[in-house]
Protein backbone atom coordinates (compact mmCIF):
# COMPACT_ATOMS: atom_id res chain seq x y z
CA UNK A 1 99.09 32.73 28.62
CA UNK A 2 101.85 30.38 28.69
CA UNK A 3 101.29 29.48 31.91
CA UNK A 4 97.90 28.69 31.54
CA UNK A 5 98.62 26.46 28.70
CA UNK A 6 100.29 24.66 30.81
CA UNK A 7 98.56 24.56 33.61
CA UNK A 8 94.69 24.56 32.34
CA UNK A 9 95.22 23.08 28.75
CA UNK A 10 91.16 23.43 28.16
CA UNK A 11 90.85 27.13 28.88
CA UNK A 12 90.33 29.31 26.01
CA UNK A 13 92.23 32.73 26.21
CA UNK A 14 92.14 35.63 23.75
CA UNK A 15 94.21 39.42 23.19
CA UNK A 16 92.41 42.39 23.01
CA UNK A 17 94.19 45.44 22.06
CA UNK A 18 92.14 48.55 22.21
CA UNK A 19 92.99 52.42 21.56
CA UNK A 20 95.26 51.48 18.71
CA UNK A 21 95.16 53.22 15.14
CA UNK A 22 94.38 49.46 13.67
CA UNK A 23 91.54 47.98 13.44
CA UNK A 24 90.87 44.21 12.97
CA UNK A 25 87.88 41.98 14.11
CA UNK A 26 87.44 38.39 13.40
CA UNK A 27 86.75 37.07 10.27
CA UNK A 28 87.77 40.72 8.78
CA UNK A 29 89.94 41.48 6.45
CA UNK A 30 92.19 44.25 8.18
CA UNK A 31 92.05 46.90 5.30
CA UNK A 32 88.70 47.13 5.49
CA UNK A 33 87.95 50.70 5.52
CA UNK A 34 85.13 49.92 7.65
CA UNK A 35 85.90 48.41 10.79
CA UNK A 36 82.87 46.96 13.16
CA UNK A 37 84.65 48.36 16.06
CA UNK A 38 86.93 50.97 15.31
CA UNK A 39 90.57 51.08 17.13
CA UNK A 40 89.80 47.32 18.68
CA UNK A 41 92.22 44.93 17.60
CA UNK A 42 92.04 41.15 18.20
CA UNK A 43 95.68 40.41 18.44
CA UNK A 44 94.18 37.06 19.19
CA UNK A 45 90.96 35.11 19.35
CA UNK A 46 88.99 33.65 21.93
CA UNK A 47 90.34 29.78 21.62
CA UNK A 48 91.73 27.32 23.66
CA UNK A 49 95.66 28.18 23.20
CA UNK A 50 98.80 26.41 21.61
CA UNK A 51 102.36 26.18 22.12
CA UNK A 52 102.14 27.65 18.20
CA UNK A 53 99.90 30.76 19.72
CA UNK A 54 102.33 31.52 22.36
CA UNK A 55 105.08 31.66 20.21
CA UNK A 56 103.65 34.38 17.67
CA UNK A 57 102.85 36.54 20.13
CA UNK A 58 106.66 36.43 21.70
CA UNK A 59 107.87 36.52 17.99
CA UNK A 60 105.37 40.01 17.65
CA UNK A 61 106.84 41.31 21.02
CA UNK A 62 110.51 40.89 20.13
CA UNK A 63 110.08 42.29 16.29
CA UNK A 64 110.11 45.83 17.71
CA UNK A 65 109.80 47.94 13.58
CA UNK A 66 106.46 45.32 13.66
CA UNK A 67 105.49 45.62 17.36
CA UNK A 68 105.62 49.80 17.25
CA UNK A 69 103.68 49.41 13.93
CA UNK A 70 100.94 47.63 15.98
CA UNK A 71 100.53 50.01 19.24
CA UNK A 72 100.49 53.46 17.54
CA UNK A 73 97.70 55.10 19.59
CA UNK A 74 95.01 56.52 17.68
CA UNK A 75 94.15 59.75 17.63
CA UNK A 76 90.67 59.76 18.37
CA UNK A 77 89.52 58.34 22.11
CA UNK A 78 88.21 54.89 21.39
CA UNK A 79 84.78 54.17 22.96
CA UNK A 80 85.04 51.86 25.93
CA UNK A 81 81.02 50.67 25.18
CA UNK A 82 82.48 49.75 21.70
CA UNK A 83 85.21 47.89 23.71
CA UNK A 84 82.99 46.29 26.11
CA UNK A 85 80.18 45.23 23.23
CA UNK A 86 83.37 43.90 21.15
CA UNK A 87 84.43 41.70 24.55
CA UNK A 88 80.60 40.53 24.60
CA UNK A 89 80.23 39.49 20.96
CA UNK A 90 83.78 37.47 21.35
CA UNK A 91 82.12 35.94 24.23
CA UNK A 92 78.89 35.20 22.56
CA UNK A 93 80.22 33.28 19.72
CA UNK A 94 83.22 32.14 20.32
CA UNK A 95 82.34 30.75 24.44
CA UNK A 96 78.88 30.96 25.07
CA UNK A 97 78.55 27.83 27.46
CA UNK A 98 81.45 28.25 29.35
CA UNK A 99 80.20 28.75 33.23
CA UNK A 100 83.21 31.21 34.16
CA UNK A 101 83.95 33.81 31.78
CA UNK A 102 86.21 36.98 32.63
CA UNK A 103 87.20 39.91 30.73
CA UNK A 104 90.59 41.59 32.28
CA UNK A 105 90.93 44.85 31.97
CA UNK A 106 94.49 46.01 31.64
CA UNK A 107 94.85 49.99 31.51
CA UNK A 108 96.40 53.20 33.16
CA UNK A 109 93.60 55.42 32.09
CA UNK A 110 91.06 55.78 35.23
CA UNK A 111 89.17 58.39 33.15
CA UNK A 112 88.78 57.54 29.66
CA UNK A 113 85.98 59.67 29.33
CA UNK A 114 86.44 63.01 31.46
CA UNK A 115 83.62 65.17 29.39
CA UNK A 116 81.38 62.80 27.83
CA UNK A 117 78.51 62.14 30.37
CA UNK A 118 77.19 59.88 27.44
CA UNK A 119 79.84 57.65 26.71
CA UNK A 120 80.43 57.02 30.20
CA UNK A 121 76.50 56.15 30.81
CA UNK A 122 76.98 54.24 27.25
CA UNK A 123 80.03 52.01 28.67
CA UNK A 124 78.14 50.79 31.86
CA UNK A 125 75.32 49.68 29.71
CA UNK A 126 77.36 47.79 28.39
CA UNK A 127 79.28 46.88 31.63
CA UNK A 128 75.94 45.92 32.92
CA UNK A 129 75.23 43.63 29.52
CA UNK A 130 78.36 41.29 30.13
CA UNK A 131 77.57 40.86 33.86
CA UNK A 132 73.67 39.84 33.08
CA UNK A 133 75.60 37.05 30.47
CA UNK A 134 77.48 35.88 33.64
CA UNK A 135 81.03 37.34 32.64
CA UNK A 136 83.06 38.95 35.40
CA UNK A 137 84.90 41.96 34.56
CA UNK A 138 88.24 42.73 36.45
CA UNK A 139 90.87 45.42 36.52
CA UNK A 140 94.04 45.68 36.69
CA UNK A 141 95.24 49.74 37.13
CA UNK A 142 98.62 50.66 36.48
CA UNK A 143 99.30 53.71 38.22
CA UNK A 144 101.00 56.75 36.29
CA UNK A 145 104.35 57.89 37.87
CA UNK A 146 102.76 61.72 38.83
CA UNK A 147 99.63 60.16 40.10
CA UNK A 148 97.23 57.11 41.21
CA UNK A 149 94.61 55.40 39.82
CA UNK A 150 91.18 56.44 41.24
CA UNK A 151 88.90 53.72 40.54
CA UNK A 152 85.83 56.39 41.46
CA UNK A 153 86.13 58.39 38.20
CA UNK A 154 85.04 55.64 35.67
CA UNK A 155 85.53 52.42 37.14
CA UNK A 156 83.51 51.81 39.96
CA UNK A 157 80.37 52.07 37.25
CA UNK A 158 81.98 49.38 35.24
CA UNK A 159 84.12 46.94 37.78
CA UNK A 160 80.99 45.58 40.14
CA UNK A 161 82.09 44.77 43.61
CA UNK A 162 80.24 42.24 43.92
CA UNK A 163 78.29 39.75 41.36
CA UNK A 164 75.13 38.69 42.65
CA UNK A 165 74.60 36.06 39.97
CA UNK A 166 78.39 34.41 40.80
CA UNK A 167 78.22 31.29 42.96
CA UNK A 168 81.81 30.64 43.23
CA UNK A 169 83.23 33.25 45.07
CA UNK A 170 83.15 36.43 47.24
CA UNK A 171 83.52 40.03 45.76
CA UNK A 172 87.26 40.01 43.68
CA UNK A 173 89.64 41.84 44.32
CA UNK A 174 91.61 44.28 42.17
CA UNK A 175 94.38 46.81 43.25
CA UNK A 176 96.52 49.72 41.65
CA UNK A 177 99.52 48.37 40.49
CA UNK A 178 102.67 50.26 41.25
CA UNK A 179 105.24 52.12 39.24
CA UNK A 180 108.37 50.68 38.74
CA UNK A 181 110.88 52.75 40.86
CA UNK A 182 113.49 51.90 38.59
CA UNK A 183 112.28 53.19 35.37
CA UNK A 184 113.13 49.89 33.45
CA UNK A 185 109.30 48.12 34.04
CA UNK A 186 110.71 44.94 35.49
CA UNK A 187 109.01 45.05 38.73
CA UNK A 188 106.25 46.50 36.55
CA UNK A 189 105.70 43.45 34.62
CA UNK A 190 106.57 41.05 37.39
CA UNK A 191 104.02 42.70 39.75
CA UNK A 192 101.29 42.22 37.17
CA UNK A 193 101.69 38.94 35.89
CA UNK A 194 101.75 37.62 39.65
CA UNK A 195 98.15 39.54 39.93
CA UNK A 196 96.87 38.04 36.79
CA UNK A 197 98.11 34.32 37.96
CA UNK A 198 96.51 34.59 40.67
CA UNK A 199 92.99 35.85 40.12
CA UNK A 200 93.30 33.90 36.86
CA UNK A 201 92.55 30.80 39.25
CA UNK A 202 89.19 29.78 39.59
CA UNK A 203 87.65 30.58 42.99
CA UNK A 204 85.50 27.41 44.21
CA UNK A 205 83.22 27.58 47.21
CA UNK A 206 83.57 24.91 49.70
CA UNK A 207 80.01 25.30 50.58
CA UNK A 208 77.24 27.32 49.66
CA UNK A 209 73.96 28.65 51.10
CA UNK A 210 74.95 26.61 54.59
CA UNK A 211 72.38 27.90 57.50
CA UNK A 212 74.42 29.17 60.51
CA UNK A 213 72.16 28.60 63.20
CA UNK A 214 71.56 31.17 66.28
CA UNK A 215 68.80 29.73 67.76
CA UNK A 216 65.08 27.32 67.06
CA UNK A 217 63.87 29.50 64.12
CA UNK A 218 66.84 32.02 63.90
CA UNK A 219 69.25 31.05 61.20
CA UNK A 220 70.90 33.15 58.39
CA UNK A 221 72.88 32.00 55.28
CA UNK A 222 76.50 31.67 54.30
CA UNK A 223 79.11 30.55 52.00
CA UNK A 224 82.56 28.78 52.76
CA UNK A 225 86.01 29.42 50.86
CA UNK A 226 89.09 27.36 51.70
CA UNK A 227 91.30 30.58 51.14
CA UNK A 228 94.40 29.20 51.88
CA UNK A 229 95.09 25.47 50.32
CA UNK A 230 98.96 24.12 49.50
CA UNK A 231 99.54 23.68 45.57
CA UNK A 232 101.18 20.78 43.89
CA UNK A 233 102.31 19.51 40.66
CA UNK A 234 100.09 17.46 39.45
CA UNK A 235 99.23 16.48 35.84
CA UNK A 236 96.22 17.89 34.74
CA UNK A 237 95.87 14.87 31.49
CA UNK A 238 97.54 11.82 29.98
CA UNK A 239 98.96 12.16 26.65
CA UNK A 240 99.39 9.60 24.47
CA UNK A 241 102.85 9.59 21.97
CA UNK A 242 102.13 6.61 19.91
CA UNK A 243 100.39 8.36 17.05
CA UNK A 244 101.42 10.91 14.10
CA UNK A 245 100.58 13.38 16.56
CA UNK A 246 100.20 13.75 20.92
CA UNK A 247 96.49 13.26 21.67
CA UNK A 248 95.05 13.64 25.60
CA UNK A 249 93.76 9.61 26.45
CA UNK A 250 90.39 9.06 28.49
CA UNK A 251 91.00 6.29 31.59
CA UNK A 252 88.86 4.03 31.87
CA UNK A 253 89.05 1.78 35.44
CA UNK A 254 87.77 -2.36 35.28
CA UNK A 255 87.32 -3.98 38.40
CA UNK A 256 88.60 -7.52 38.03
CA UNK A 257 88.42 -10.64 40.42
CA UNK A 258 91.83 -11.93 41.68
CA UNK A 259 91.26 -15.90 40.92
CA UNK A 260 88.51 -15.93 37.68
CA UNK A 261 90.10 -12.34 36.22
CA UNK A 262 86.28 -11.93 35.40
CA UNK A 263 85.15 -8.05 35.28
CA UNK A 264 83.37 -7.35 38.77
CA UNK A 265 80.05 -5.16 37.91
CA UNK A 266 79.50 -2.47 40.17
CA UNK A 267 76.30 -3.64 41.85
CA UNK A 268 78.71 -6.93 42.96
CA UNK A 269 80.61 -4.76 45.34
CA UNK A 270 80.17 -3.84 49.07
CA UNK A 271 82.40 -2.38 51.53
CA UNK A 272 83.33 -3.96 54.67
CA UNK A 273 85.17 -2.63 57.89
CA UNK A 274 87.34 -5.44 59.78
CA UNK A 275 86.67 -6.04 63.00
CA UNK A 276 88.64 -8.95 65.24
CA UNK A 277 90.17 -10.44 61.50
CA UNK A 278 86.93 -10.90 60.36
CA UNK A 279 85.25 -8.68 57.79
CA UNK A 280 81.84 -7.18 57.92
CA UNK A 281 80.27 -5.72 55.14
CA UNK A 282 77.69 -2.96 54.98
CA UNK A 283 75.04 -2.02 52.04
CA UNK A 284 75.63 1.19 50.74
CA UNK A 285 72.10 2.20 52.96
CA UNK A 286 73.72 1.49 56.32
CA UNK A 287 76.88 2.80 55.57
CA UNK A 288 74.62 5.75 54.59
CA UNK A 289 72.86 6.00 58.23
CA UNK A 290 76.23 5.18 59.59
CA UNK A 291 77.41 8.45 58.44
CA UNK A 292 74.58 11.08 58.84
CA UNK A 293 74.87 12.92 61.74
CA UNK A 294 71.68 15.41 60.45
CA UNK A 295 71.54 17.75 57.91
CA UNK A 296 74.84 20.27 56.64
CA UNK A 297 73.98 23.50 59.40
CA UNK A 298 76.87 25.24 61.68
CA UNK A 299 75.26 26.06 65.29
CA UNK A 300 76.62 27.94 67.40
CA UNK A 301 76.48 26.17 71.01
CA UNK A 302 78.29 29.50 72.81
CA UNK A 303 81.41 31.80 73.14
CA UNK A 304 84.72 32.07 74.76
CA UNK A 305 87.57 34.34 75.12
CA UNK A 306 89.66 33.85 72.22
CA UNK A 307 92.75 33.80 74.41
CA UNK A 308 91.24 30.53 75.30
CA UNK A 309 91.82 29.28 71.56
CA UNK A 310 95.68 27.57 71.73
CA UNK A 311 97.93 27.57 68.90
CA UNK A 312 97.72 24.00 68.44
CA UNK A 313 94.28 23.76 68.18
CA UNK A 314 94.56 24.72 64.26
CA UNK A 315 93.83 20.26 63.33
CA UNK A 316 92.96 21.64 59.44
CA UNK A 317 93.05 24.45 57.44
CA UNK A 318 90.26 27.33 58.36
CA UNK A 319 87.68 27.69 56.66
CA UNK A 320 86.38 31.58 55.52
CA UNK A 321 82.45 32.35 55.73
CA UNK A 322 81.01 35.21 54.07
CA UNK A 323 76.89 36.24 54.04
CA UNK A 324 74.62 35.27 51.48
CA UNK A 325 71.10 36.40 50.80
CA UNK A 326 69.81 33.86 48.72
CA UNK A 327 68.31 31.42 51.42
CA UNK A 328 67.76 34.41 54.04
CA UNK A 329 67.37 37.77 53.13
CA UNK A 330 68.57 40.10 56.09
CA UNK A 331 71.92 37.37 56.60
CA UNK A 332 74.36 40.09 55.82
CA UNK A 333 73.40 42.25 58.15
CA UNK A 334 73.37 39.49 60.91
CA UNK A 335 76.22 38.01 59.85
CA UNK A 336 77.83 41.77 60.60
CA UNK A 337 76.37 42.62 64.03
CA UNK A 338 78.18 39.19 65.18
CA UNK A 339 81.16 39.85 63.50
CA UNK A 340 81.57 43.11 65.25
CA UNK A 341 80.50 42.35 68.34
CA UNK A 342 83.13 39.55 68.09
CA UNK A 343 86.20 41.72 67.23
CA UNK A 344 84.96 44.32 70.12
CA UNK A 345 84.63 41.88 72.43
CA UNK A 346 87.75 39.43 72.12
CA UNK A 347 85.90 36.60 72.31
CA UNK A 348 85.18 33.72 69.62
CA UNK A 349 82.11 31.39 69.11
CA UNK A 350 82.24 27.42 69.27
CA UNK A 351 79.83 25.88 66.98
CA UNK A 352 78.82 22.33 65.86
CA UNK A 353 79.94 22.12 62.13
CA UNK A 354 78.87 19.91 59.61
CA UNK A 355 79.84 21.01 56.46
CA UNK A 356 77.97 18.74 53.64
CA UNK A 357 75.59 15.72 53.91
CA UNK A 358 77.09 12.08 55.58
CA UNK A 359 80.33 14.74 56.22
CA UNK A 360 82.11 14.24 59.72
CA UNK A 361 80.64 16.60 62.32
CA UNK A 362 83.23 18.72 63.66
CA UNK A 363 83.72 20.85 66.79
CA UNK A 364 85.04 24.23 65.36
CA UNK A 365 85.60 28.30 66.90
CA UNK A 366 84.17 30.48 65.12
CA UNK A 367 87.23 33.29 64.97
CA UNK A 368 86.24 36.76 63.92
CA UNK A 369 88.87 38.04 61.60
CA UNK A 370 89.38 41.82 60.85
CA UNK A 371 90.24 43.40 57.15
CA UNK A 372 93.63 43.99 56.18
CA UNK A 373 95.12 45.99 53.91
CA UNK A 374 98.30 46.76 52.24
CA UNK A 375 100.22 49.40 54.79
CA UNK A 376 102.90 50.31 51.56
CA UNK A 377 99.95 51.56 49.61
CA UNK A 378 100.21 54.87 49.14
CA UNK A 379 97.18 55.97 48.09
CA UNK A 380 94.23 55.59 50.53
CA UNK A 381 91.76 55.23 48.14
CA UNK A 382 93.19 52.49 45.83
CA UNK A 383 95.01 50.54 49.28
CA UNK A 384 94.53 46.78 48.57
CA UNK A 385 92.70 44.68 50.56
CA UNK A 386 95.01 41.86 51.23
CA UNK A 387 92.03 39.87 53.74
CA UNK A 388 88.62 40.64 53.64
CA UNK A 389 86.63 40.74 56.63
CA UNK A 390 84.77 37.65 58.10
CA UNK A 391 85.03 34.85 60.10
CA UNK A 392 87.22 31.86 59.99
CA UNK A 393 85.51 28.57 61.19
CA UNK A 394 88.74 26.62 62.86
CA UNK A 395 88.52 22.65 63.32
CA UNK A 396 89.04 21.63 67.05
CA UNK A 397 90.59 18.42 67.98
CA UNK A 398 88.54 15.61 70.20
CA UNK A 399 90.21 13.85 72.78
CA UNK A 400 90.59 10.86 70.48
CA UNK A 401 93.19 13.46 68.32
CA UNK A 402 95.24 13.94 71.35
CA UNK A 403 98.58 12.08 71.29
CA UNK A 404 100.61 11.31 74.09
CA UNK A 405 103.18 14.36 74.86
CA UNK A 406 106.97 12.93 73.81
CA UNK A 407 109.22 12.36 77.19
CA UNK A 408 111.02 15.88 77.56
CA UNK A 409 114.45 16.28 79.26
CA UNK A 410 115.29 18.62 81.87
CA UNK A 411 115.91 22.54 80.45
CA UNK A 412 119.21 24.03 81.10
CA UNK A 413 118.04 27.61 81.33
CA UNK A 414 120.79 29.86 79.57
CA UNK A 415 122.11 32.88 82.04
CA UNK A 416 120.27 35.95 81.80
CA UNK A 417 123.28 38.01 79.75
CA UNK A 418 123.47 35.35 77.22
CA UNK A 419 119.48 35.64 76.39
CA UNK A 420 120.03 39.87 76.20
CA UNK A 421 122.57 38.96 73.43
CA UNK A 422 120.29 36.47 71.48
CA UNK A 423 117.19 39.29 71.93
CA UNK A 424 119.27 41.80 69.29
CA UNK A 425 120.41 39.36 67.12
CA UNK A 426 116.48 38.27 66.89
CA UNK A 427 115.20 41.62 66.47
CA UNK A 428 117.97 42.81 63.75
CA UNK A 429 116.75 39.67 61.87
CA UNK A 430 113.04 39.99 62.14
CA UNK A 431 110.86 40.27 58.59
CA UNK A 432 109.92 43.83 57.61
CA UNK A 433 106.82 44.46 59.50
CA UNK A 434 107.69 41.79 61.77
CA UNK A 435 105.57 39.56 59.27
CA UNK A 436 105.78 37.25 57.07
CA UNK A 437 103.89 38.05 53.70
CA UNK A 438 103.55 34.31 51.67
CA UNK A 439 102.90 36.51 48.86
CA UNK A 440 106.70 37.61 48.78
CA UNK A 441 108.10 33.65 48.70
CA UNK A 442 106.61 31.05 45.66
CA UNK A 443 106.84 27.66 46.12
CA UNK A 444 110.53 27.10 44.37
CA UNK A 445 109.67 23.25 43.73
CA UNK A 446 106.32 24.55 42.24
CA UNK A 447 107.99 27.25 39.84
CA UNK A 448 111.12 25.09 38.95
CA UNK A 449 108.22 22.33 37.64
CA UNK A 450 106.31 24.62 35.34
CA UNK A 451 109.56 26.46 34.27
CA UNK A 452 110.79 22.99 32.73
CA UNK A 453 107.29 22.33 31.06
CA UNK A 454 107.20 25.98 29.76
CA UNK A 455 110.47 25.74 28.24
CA UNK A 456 109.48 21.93 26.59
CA UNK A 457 106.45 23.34 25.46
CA UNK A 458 107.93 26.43 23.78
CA UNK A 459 111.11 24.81 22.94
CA UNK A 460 113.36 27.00 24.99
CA UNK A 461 116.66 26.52 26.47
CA UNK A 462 116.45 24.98 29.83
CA UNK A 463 117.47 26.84 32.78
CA UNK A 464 119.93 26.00 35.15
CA UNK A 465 118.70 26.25 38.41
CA UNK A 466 115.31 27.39 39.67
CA UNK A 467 114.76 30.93 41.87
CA UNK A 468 114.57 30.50 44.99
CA UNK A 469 113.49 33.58 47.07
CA UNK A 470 113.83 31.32 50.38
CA UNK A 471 117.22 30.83 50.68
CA UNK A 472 118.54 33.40 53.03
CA UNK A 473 120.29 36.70 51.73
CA UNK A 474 123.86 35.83 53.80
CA UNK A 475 125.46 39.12 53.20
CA UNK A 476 122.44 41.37 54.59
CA UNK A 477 122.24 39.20 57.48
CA UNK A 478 125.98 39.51 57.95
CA UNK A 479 125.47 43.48 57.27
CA UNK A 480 122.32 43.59 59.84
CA UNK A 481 123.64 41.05 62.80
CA UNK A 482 127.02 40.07 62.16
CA UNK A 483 128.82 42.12 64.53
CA UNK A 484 125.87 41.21 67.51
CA UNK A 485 126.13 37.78 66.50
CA UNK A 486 130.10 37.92 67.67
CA UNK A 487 128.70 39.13 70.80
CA UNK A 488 126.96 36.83 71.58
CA UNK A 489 129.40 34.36 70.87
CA UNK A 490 132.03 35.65 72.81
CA UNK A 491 129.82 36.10 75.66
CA UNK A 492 128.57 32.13 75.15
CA UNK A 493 132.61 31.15 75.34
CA UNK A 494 132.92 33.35 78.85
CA UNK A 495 129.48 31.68 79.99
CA UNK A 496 130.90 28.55 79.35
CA UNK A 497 134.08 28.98 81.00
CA UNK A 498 132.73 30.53 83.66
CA UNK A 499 130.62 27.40 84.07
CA UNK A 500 133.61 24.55 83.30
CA UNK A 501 135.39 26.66 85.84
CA UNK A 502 132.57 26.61 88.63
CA UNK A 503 131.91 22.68 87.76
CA UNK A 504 135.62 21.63 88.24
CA UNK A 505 135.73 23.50 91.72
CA UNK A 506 132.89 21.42 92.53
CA UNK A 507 133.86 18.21 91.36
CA UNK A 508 137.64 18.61 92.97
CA UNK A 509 136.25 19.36 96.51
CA UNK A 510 134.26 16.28 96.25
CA UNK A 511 137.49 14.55 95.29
């Protein structure tokens, strides 16, 4: 919460506790003997949050006689369809035009009802209810020390996969959180608040329902996702000060002319291109035919080896296609067969790209991509899925992005013991897995930033320094390579004098 306060100021949140002996709705008084949804408790509502908001709840947390007052578990089960219709009448009144609604689901019970057939039928009734109002229901399993979390008991009838009705992205994702191997819930906590960050961010389609064209009269449907993208502080208002109290300000832009300062109506301007110091303008029609290059399609033109693809072909970040039915039914099925016959065969498509109308046409491969999933996962059934599979459309350069290669001086190739040497030192330093997972290293300019305005906005203490997971751990590299590293060194220092001594041979018999 308080770093979506920060972060996305105009996004309501809200605290549901549920399974608790209290009981307390909105609007109710909590002694009423009578609750509307018995062992629900809105710690609280549905509203767009303060600093103030944030705050109480810490205050809650840290007043443990108050906080184990709160969480005594009732004694009864609590009915998860009473949970769910409690979420949905919270949504109803309290955010009933928002256009992304989601309802996490925090919990280390996969079977909350083992021998009631009927509750469980009850709950995805319910389930089914939120997802017709367009609210996306995600979980987050926390697995019990003696055993996983299997989804397949209660879950899968509740979580969809997939939600037909959602435009913005493909199927989420949700995976079984680990136990903390310590015992002390640190990594716990840590591990779950980076999974709630980052699903908490709205997934936007780059394009949607684009035809990806086969052949004359053979096209199926799909959507585009920019899955990777670089984030940057930025400031998501402007605030003025000035008042009794901060209030966000509107902008308002006023085009002016330089020598009258009169204000320049919109219909007054047209763009121009120079050419030879002299400008040439264009109406907004021809600079409209100027830029269409046909109608937003990706056609494939044919396929090559993908060992054909170089490394520095990658001009702009890929972007992922997934299937959609909606234009063509039968697309997911197509969109498969190629996809497989793809991977099989090693090979890629190229494919004339145009992504939206008056957009750029691009030359792009279309790059099959397999699905990945997290190897330290335990459990087989719960593994995460840490790709999905798909393909990745890759911008190509033309020859007009081709720059002229720098002048590059002659290579002294090292001797052949030397490079031996370097080739342990490289592989006692390589990343576990021989990978590197971006998931393990956050931005530390990025983090730093919102630390600062959490601690302003909650009137903290200010840290000292930010944590930076980059900088290298010296003392297990030392541990790891040290004594190879000396190696090498030593052997440089006898490769060198070896070499001064075979140079000044040479240069006295020329003497």
């Amino acid at each position: 919460m308080q770093q979506r306060i920060i972060s996305n100021p105009n996004d309501m949140m809200g605290v549901l506790l549920y399974g608790t002996e209290r009981s307390k709705f909105s609007g109710e008084d909590e002694s009423n003997g009578n609750p509307a949804y018995p062992h629900c408790y809105l710690l609280s509502d549905l509203d767009v949050p303060a600093a103030e908001d944030v705050k109480a709840i810490k205050t809650l947390v840290e007043d443990e006689d108050e906080f184990e007052k709160l969480v005594v578990p009732s004694e009864e089960k609590v009915s998860m369809a009473n949970v769910l219709f409690c979420a949905n009448q919270i949504f109803t009144t309290k955010a009933p035009n928002f256009s992304s609604r989601r309802l996490f689901i925090v919990t280390n019970d996969d079977d909350p009802h083992a021998n009631d057939r009927g509750a469980k039928s009850s709950a995805a009734v319910r389930a089914k209810d939120l997802y017709d109002l367009g609210v996306i229901i995600e979980l987050f399993p926390i697995s019990k020390p003696d055993q996983g979390f299997d989804k397949r008991k209660f879950y899968d009838d509740i979580v969809y996969d997939q939600l037909p009705t959602d435009p913005e992205a493909p199927a989420p994702i949700s995976a079984a959180t680990k136990t903390s191997s310590t015992g002390d819930g640190i990594s716990l906590l840590s591990s779950l608040l980076s999974n709630i960050n980052s699903k908490a961010v709205a997934r936007r389609a780059l394009f949607s329902n684009l035809p990806l064209e086969f052949g004359p009269n053979f096209k199926i449907s799909v959507k585009g996702y920019i899955i990777f993208k670089r984030q940057e502080p930025k400031r998501s208002c402007y605030v003025w000060l000035n008042g009794e109290k901060a209030q966000i300000a509107t902008g308002i832009t006023t085009r002016t002319a330089e020598d009258t300062a009169r204000t320049v109506e919109k219909v007054e301007i047209k763009k121009a291109y120079k050419f030879g110091g002299e400008q040439i303008p264009f109406t907004p029609e021809e600079i409209s035919s100027l830029r269409n290059f046909g109608d937003p399609v990706i056609r494939i033109i044919g396929f090559k080896p993908i060992s054909m693809l170089p490394i520095w072909a990658n001009l702009k970040p890929a972007t992922f296609i997934y299937p959609s039915e909606e234009d063509y039914v039968g697309s997911t099925r197509v969109f498969a067969a190629l996809h497989q016959q793809l991977l099989a065969s090693h090979r890629m498509g190229v494919v004339w790209y145009i992504a939206r109308t008056n957009a750029a046409p691009v030359i792009a491969a279309l790059y099959p991509g397999a699905e990945q999933r997290d190897d330290d996962d335990d459990h087989a059934a719960t593994a995460t899925q840490t790709m999905p599979p798909g393909l990745w459309l890759i911008p190509l350069p033309y020859a007009d992005d081709i720059r002229q290669n720098p002048d590059i001086p002659t290579l002294i190739r090292a001797p052949e013991p030397l490079i031996d040497r370097m080739r342990t030192v490289v592989q006692q330093l390589q990343l576990p897995k021989a990978r590197y997972d971006p998931a393990k290293y956050p931005n530390p300019a990025l983090q730093w930033h919102y630390r600062i305005l959490q601690a302003m906005a909650l009137d903290e203490e200010l840290p000292e320094r930010a944590e930076d997971k980059t900088v290298p751990r010296y003392k297990q590299i030392e541990k790891r390579a040290g004594e190879y590293a000396m190696e090498w060194g030593r052997e440089l220092q006898g490769q060198h004098q070896a070499w001064q001594k075979g140079h000044g041979s040479a240069a006295a018999g020329a003497g």
